[in-house]
PDB file of N, CA and C in Angstrom:
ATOM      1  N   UNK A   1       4.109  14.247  15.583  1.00  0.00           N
ATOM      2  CA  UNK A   1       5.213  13.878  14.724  1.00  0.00           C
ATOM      3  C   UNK A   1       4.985  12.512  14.090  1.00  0.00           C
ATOM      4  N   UNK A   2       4.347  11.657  14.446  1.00  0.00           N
ATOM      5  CA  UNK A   2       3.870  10.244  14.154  1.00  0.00           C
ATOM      6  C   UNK A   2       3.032  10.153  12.621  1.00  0.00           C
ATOM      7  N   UNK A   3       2.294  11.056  13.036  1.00  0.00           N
ATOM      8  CA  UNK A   3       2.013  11.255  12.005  1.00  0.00           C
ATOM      9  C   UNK A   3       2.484  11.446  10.856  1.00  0.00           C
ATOM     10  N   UNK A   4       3.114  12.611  10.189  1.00  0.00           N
ATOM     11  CA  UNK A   4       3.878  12.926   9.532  1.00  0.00           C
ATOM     12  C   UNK A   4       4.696  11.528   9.317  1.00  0.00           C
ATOM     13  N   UNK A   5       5.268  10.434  10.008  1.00  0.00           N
ATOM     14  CA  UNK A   5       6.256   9.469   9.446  1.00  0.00           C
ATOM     15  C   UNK A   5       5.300   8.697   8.639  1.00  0.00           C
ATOM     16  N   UNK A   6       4.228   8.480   9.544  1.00  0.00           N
ATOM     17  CA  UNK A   6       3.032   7.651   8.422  1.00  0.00           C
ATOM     18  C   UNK A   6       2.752   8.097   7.371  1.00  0.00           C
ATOM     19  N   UNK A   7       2.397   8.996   7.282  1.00  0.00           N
ATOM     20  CA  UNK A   7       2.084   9.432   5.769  1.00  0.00           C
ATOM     21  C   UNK A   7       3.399   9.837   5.129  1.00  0.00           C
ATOM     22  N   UNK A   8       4.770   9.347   5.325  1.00  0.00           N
ATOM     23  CA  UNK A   8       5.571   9.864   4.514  1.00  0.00           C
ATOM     24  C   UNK A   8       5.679   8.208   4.178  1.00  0.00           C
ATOM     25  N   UNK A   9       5.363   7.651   5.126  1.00  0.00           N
ATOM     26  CA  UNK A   9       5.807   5.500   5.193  1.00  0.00           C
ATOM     27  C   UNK A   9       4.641   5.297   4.037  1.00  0.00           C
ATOM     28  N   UNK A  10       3.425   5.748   4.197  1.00  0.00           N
ATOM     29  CA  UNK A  10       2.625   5.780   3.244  1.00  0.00           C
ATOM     30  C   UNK A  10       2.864   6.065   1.949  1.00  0.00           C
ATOM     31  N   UNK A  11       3.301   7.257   1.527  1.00  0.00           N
ATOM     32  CA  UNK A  11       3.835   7.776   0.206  1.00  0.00           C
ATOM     33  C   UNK A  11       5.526   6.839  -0.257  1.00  0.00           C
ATOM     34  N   UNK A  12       6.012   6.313   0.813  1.00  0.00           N
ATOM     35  CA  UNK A  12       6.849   5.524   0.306  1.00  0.00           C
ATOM     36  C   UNK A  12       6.560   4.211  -0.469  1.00  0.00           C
ATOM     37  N   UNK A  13       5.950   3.734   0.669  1.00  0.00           N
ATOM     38  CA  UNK A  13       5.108   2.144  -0.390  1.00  0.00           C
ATOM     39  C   UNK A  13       4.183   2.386  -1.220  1.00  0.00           C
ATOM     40  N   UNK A  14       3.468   3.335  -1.202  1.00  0.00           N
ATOM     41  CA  UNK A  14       2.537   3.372  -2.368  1.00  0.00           C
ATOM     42  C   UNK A  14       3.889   3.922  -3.787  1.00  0.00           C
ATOM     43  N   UNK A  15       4.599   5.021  -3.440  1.00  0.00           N
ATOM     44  CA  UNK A  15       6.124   4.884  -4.761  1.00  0.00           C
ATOM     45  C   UNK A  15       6.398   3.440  -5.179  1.00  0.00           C
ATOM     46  N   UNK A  16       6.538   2.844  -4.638  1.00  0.00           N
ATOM     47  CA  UNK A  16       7.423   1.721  -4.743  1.00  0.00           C
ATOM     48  C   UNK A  16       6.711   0.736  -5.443  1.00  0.00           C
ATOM     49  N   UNK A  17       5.291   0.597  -4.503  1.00  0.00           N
ATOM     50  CA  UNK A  17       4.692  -0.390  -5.077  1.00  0.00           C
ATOM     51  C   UNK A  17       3.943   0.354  -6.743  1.00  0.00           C
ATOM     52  N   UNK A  18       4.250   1.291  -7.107  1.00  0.00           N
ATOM     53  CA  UNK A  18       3.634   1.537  -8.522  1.00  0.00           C
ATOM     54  C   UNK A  18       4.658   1.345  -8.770  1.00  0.00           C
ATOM     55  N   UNK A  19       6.217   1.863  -8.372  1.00  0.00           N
ATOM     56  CA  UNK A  19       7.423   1.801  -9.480  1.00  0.00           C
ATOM     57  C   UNK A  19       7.308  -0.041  -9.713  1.00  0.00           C
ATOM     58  N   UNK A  20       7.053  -0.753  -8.862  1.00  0.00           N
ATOM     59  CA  UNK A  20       7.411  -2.755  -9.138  1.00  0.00           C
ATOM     60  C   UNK A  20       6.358  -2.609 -10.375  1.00  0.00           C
ATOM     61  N   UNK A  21       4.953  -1.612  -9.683  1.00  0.00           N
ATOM     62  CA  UNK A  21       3.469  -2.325 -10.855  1.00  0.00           C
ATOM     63  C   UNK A  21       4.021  -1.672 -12.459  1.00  0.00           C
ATOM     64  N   UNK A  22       4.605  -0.770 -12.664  1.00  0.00           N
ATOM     65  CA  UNK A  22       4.828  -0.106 -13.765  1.00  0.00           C
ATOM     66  C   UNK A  22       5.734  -0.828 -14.472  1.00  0.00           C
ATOM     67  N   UNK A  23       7.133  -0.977 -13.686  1.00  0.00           N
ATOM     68  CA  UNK A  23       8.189  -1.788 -14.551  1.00  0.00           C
ATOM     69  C   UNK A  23       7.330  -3.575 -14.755  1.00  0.00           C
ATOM     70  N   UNK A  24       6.575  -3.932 -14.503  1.00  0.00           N
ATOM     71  CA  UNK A  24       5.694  -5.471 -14.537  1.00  0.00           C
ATOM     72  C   UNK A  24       5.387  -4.769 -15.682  1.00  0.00           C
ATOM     73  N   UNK A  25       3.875  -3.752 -15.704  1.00  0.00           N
ATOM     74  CA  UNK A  25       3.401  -3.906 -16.884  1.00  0.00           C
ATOM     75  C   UNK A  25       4.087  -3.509 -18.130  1.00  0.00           C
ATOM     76  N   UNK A  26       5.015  -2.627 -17.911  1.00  0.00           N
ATOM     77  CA  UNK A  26       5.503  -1.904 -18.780  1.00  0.00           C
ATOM     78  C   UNK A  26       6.416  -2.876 -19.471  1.00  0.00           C
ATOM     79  N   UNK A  27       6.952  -4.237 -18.903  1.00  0.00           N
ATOM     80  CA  UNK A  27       7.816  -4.960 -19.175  1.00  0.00           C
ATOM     81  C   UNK A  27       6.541  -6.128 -20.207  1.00  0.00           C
ATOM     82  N   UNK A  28       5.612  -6.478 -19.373  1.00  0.00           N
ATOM     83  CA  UNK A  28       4.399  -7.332 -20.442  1.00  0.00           C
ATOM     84  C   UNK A  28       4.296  -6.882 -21.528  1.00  0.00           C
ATOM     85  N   UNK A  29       4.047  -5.240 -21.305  1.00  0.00           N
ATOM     86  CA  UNK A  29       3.469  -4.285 -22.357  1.00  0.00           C
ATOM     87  C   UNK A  29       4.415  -4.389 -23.885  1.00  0.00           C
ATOM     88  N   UNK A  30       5.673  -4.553 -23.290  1.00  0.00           N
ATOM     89  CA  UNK A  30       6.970  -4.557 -24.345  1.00  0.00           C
ATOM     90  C   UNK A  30       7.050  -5.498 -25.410  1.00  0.00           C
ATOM     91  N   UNK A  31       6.693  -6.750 -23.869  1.00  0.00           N
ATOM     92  CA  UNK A  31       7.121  -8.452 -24.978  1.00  0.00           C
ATOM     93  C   UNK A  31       6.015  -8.596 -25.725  1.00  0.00           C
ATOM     94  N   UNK A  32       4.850  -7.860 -25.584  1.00  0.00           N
ATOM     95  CA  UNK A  32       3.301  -7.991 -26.408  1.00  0.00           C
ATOM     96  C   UNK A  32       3.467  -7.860 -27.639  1.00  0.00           C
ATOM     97  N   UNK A  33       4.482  -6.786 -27.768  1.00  0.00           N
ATOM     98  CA  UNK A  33       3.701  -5.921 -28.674  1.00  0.00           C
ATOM     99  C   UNK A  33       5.836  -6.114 -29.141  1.00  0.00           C
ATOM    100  N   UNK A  34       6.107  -6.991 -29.193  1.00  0.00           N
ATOM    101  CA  UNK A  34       7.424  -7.790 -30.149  1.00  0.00           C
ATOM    102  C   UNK A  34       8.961  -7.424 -29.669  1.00  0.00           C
ATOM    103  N   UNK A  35       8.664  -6.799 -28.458  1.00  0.00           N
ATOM    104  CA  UNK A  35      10.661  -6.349 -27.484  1.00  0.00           C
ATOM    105  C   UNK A  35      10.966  -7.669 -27.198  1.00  0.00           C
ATOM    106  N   UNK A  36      12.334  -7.715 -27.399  1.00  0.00           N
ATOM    107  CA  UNK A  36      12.916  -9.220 -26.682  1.00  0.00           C
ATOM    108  C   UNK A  36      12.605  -9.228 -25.699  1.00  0.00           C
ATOM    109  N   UNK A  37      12.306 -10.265 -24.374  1.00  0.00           N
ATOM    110  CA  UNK A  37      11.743 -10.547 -23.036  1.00  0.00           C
ATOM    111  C   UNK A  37      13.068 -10.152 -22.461  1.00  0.00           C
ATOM    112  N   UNK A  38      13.020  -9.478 -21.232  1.00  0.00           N
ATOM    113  CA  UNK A  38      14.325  -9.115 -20.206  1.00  0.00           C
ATOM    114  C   UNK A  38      15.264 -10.305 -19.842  1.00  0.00           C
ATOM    115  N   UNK A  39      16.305 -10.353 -19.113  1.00  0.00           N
ATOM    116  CA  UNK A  39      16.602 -11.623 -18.971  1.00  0.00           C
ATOM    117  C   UNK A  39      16.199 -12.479 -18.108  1.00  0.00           C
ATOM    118  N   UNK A  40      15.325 -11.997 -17.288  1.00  0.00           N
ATOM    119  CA  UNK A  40      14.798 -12.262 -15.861  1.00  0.00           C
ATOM    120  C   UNK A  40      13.442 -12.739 -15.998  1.00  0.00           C
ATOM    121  N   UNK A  41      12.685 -12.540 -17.469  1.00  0.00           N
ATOM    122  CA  UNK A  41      11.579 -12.937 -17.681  1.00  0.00           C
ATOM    123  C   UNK A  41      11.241 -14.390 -17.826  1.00  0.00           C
ATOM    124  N   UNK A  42      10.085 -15.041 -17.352  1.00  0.00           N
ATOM    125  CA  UNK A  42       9.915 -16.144 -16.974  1.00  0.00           C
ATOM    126  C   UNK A  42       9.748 -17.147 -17.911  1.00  0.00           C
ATOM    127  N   UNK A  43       9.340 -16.630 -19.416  1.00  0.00           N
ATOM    128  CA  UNK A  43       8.482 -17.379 -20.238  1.00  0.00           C
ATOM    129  C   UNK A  43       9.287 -16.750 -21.425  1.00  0.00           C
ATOM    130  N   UNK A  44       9.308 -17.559 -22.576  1.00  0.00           N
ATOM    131  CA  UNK A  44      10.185 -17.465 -23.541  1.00  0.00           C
ATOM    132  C   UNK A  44       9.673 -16.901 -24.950  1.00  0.00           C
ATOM    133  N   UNK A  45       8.105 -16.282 -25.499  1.00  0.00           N
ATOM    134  CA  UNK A  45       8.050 -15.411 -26.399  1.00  0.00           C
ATOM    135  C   UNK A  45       6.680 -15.000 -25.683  1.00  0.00           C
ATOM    136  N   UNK A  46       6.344 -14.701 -27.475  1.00  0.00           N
ATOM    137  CA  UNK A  46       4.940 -13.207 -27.425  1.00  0.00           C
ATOM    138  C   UNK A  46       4.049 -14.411 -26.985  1.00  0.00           C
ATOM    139  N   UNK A  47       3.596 -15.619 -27.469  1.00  0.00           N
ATOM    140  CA  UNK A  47       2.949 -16.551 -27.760  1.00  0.00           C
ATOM    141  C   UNK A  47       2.342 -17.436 -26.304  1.00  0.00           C
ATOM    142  N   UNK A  48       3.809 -17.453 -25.580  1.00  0.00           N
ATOM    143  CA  UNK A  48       3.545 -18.282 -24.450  1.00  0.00           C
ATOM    144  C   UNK A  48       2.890 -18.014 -23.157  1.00  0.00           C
ATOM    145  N   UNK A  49       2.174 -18.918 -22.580  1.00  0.00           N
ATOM    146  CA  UNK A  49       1.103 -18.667 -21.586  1.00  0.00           C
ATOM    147  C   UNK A  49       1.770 -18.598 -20.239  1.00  0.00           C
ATOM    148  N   UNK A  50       0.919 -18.406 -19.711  1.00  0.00           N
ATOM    149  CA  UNK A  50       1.521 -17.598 -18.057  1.00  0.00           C
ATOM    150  C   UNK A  50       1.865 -18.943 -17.775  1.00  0.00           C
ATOM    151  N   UNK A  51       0.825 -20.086 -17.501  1.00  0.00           N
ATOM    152  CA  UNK A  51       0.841 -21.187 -16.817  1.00  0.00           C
ATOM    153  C   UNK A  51       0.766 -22.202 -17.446  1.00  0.00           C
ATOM    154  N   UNK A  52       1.702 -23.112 -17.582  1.00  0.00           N
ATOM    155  CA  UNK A  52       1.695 -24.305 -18.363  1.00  0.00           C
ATOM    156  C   UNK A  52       0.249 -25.369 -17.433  1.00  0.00           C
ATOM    157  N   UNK A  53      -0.059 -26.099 -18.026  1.00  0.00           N
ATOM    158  CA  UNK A  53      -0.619 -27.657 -17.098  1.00  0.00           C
ATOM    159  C   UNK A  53      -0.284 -27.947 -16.230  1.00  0.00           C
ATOM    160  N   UNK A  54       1.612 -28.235 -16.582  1.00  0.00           N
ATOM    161  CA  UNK A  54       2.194 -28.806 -15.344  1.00  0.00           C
ATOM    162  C   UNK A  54       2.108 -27.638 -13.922  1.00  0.00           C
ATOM    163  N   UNK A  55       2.153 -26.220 -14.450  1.00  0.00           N
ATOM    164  CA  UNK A  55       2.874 -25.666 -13.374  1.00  0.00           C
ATOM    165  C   UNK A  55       1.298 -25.241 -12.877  1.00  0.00           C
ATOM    166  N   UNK A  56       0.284 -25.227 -13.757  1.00  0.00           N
ATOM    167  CA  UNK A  56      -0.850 -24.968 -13.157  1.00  0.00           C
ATOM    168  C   UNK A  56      -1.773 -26.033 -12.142  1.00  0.00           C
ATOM    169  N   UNK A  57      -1.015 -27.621 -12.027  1.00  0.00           N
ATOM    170  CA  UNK A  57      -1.371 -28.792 -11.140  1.00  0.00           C
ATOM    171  C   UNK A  57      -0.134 -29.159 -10.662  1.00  0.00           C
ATOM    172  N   UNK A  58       0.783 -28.757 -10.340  1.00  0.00           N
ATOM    173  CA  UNK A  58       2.118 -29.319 -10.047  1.00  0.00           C
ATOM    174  C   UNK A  58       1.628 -29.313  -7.828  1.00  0.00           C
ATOM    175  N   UNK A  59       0.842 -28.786  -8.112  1.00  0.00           N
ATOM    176  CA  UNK A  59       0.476 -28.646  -6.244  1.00  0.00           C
ATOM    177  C   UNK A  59      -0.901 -29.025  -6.142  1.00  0.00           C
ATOM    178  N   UNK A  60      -1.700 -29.573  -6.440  1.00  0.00           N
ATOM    179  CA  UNK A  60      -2.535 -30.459  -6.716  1.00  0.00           C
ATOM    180  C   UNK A  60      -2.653 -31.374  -5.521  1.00  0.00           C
ATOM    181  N   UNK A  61      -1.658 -32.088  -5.358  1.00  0.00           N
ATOM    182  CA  UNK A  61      -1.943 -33.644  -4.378  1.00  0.00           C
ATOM    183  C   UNK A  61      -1.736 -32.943  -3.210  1.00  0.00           C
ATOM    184  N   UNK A  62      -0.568 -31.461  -3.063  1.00  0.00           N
ATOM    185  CA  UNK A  62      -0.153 -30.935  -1.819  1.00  0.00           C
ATOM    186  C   UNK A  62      -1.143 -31.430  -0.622  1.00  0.00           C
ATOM    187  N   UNK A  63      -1.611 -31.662  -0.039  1.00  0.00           N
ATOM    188  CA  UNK A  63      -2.493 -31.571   1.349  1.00  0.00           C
ATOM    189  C   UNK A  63      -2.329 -30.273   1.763  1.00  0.00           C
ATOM    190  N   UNK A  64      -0.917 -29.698   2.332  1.00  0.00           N
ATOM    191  CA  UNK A  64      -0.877 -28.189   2.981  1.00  0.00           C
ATOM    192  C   UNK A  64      -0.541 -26.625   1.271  1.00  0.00           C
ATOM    193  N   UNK A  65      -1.017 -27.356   0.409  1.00  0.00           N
ATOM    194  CA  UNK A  65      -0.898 -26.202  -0.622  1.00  0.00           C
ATOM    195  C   UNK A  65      -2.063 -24.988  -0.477  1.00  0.00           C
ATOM    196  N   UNK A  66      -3.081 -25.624  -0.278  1.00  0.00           N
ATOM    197  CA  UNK A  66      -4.584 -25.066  -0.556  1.00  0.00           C
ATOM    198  C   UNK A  66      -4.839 -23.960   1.181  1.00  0.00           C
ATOM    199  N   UNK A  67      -4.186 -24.414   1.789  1.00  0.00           N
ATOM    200  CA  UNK A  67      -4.366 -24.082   3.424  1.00  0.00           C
ATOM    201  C   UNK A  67      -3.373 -22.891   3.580  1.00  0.00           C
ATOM    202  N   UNK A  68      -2.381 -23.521   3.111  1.00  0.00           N
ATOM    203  CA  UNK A  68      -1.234 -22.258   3.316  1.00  0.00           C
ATOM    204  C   UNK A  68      -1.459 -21.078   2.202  1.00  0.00           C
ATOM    205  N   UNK A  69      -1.870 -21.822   0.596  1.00  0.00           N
ATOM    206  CA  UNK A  69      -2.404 -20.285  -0.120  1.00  0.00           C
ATOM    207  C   UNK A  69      -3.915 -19.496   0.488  1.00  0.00           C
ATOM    208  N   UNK A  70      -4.834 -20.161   0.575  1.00  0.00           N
ATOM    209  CA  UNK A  70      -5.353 -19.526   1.941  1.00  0.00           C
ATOM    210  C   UNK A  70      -5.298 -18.199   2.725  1.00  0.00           C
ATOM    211  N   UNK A  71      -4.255 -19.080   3.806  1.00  0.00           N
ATOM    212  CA  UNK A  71      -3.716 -18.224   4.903  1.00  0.00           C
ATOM    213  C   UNK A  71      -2.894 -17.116   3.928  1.00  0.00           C
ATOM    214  N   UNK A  72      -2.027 -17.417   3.543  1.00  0.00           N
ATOM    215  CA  UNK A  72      -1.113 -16.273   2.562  1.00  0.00           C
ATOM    216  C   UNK A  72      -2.219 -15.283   2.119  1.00  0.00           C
ATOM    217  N   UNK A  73      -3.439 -15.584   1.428  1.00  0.00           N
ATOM    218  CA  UNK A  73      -4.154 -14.450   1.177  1.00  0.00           C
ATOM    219  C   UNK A  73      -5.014 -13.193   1.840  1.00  0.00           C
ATOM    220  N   UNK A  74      -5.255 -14.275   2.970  1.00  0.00           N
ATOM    221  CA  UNK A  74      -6.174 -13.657   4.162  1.00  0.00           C
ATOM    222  C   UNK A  74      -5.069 -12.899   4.568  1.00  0.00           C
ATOM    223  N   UNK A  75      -3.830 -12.903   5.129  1.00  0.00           N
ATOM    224  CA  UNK A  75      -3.005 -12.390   5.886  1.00  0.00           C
ATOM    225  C   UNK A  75      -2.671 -10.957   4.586  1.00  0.00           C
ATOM    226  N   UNK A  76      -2.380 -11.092   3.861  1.00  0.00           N
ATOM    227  CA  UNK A  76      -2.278 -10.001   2.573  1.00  0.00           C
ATOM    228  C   UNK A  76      -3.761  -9.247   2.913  1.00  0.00           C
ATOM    229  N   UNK A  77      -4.560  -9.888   2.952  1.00  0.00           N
ATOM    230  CA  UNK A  77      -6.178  -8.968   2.737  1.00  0.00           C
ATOM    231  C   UNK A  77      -6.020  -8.194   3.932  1.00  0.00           C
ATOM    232  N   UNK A  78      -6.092  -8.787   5.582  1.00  0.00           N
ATOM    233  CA  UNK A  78      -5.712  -7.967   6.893  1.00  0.00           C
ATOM    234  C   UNK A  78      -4.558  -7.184   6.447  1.00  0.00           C
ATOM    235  N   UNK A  79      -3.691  -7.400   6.323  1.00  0.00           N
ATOM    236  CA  UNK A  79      -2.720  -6.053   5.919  1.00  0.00           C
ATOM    237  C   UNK A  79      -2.970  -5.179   5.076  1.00  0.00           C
ATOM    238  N   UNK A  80      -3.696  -5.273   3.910  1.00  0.00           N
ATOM    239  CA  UNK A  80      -4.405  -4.040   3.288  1.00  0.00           C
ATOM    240  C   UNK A  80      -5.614  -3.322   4.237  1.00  0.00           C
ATOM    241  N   UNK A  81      -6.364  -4.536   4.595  1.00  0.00           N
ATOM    242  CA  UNK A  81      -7.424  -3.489   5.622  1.00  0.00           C
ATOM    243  C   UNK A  81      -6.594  -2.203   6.420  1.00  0.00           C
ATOM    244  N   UNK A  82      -5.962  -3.163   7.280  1.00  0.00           N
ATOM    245  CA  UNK A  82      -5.038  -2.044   7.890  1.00  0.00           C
ATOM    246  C   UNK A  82      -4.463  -1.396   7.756  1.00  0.00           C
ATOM    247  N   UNK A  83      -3.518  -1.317   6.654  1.00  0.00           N
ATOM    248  CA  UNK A  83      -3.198  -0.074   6.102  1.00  0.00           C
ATOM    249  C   UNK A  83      -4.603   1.132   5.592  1.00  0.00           C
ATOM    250  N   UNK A  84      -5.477   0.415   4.748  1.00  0.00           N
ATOM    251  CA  UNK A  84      -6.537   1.258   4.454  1.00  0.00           C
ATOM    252  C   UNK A  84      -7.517   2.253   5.766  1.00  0.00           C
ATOM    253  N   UNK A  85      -7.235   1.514   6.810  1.00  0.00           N
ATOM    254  CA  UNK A  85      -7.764   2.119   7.930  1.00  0.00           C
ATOM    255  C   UNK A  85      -7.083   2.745   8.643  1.00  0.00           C
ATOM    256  N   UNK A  86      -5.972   2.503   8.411  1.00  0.00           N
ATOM    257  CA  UNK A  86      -4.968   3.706   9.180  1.00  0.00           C
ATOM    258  C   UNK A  86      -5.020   4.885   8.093  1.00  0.00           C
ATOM    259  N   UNK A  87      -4.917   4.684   7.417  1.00  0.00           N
ATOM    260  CA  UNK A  87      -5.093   5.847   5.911  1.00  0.00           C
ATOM    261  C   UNK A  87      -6.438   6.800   6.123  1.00  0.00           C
ATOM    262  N   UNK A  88      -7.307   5.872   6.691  1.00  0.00           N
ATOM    263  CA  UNK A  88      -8.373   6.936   6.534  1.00  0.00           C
ATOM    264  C   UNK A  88      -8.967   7.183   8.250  1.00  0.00           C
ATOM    265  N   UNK A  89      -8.169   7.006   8.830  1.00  0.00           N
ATOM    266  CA  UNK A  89      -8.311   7.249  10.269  1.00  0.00           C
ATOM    267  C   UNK A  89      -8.411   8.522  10.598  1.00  0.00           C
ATOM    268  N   UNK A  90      -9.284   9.618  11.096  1.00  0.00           N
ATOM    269  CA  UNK A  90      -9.227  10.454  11.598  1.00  0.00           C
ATOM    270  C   UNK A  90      -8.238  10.709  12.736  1.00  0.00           C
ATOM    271  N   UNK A  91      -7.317  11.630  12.024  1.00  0.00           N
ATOM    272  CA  UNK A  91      -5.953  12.148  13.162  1.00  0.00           C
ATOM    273  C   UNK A  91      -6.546  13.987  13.584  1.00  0.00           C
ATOM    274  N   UNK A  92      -6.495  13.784  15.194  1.00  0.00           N
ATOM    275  CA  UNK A  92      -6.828  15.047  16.011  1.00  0.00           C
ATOM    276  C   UNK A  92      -5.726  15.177  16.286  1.00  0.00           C
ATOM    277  N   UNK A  93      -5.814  16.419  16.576  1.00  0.00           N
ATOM    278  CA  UNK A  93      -4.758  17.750  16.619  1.00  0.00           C
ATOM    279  C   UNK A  93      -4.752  17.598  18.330  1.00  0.00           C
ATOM    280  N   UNK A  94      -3.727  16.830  18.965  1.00  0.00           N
ATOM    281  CA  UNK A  94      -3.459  16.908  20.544  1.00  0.00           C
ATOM    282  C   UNK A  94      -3.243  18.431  21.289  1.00  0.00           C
ATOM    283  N   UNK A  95      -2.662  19.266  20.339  1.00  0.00           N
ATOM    284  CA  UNK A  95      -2.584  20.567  20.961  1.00  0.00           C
ATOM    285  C   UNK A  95      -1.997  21.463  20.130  1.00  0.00           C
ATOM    286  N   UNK A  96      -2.396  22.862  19.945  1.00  0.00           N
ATOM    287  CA  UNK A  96      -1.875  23.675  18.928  1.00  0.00           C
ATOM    288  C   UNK A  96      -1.561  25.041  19.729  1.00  0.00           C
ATOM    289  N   UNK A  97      -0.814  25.599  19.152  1.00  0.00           N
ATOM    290  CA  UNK A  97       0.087  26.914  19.777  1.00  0.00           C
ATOM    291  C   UNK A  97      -0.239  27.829  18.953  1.00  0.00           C
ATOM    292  N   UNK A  98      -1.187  29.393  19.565  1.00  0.00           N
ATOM    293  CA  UNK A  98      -2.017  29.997  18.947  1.00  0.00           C
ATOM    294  C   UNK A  98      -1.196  31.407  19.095  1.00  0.00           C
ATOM    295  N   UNK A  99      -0.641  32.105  18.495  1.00  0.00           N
ATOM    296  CA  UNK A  99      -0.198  33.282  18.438  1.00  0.00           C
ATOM    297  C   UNK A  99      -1.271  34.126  19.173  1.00  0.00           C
ATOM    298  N   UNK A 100      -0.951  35.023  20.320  1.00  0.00           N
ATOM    299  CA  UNK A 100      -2.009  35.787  21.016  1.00  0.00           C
ATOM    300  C   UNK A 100      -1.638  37.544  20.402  1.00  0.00           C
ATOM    301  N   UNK A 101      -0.357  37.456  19.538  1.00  0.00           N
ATOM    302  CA  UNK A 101      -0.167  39.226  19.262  1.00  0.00           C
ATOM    303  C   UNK A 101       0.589  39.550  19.756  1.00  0.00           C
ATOM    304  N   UNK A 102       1.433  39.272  21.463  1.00  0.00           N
ATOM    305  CA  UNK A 102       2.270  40.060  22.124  1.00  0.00           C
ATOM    306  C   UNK A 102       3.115  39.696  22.325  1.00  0.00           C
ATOM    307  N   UNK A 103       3.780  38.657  21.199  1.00  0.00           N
ATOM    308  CA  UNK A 103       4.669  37.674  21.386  1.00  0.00           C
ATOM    309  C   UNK A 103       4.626  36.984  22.146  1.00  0.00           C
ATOM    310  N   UNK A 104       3.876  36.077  22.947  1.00  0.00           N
ATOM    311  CA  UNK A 104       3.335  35.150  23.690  1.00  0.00           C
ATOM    312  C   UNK A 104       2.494  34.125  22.759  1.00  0.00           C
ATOM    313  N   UNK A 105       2.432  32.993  23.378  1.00  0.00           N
ATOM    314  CA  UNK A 105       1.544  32.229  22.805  1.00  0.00           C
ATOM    315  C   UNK A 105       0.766  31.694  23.574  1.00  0.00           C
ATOM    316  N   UNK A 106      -0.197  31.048  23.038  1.00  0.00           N
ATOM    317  CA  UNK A 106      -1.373  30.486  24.066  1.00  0.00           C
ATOM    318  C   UNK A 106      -1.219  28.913  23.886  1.00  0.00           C
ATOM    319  N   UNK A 107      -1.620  28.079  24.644  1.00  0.00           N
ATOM    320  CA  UNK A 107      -1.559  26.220  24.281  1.00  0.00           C
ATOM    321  C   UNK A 107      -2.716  25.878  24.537  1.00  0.00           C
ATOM    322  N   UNK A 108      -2.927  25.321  23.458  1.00  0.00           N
ATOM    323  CA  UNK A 108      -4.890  25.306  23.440  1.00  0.00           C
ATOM    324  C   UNK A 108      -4.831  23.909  23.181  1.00  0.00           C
ATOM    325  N   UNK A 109      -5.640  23.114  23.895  1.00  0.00           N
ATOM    326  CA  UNK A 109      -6.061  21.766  23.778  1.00  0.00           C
ATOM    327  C   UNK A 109      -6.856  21.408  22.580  1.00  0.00           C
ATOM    328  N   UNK A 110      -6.599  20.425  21.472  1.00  0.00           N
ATOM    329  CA  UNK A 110      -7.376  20.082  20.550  1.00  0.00           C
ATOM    330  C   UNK A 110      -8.731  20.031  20.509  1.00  0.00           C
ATOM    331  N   UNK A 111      -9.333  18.876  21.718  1.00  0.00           N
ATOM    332  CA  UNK A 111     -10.858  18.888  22.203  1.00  0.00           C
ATOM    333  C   UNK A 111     -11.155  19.968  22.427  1.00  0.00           C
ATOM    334  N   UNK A 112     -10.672  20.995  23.104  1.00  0.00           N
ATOM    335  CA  UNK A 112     -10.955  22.632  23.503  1.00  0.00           C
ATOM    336  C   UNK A 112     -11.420  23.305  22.124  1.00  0.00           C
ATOM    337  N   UNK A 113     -10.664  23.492  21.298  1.00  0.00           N
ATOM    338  CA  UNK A 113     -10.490  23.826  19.965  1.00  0.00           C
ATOM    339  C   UNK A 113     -11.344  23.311  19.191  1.00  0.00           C
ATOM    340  N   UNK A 114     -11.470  21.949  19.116  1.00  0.00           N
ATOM    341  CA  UNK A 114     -12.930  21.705  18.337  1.00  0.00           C
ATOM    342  C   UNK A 114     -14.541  21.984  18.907  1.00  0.00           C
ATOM    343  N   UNK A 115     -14.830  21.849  20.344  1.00  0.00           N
ATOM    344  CA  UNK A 115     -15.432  22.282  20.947  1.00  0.00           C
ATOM    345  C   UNK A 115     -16.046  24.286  21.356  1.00  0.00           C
ATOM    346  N   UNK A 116     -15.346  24.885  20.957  1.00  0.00           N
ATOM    347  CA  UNK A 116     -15.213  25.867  20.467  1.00  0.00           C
ATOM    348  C   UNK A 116     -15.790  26.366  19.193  1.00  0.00           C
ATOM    349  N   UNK A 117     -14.740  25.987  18.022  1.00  0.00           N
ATOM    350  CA  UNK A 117     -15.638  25.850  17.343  1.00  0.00           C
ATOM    351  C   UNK A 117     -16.617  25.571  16.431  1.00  0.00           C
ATOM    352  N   UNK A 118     -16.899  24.042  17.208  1.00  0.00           N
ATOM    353  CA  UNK A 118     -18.491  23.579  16.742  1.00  0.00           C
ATOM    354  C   UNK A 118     -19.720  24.537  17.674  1.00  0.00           C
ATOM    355  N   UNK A 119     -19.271  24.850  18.659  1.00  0.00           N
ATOM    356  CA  UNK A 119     -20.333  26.066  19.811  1.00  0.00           C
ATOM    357  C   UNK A 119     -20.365  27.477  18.681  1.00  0.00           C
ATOM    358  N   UNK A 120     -19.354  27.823  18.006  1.00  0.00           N
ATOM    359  CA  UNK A 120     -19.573  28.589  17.306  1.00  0.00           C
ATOM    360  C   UNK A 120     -20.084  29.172  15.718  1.00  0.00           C
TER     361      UNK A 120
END
């Protein structure tokens, strides 16, 4: 059953995180190409740059700026690993319930089951 929540937790953030990436670009895509900017948008026409001077050295002298963006990234990078490795983790089948015909069933161990048949 664990499974199944992961890959539904999976298909949730990967929704989500395209619906944030779509409404971003789709919102750049707008003011590019001459839509008024939303009201929430940061920068005030078609013309203006992401990062002014100031806001591109405004953390400059920080001592803990450079350490903590850093850490902030590494910790983002381990959390993608891990998600990416749980994603591609081989999940075995603990036990499966095999219809025998006589309305009975059989409970067959996964290792049993693959062992089986790879012998076969």
């Amino acid at each position: 059953m664990s499974g199944m929540r992961s890959g539904a937790v999976n298909r949730v953030l990967l929704a989500l995180a395209g619906l944030v990436l779509f409404v971003l670009g789709g919102s750049v895509l707008a003011v590019a190409f001459g839509a008024p900017p939303p009201s929430w948008w940061p920068h005030s026409g078609r013309h203006d740059v992401l990062l002014s001077r100031a806001e591109r050295t405004a953390w400059r002298d920080q001592d803990w700026w450079w350490p903590a963006l850093i850490a902030l990234l590494a910790v983002l990078f381990l959390i993608g690993l891990w998600w990416l490795a749980s994603v591609l983790r081989r999940h075995r089948l603990s036990e499966i319930l095999v219809d025998s015909g006589d309305g009975t069933g059989a409970l067959v161990r996964g290792g049993a089951l693959e062992s089986a048949l790879a012998d076969d």
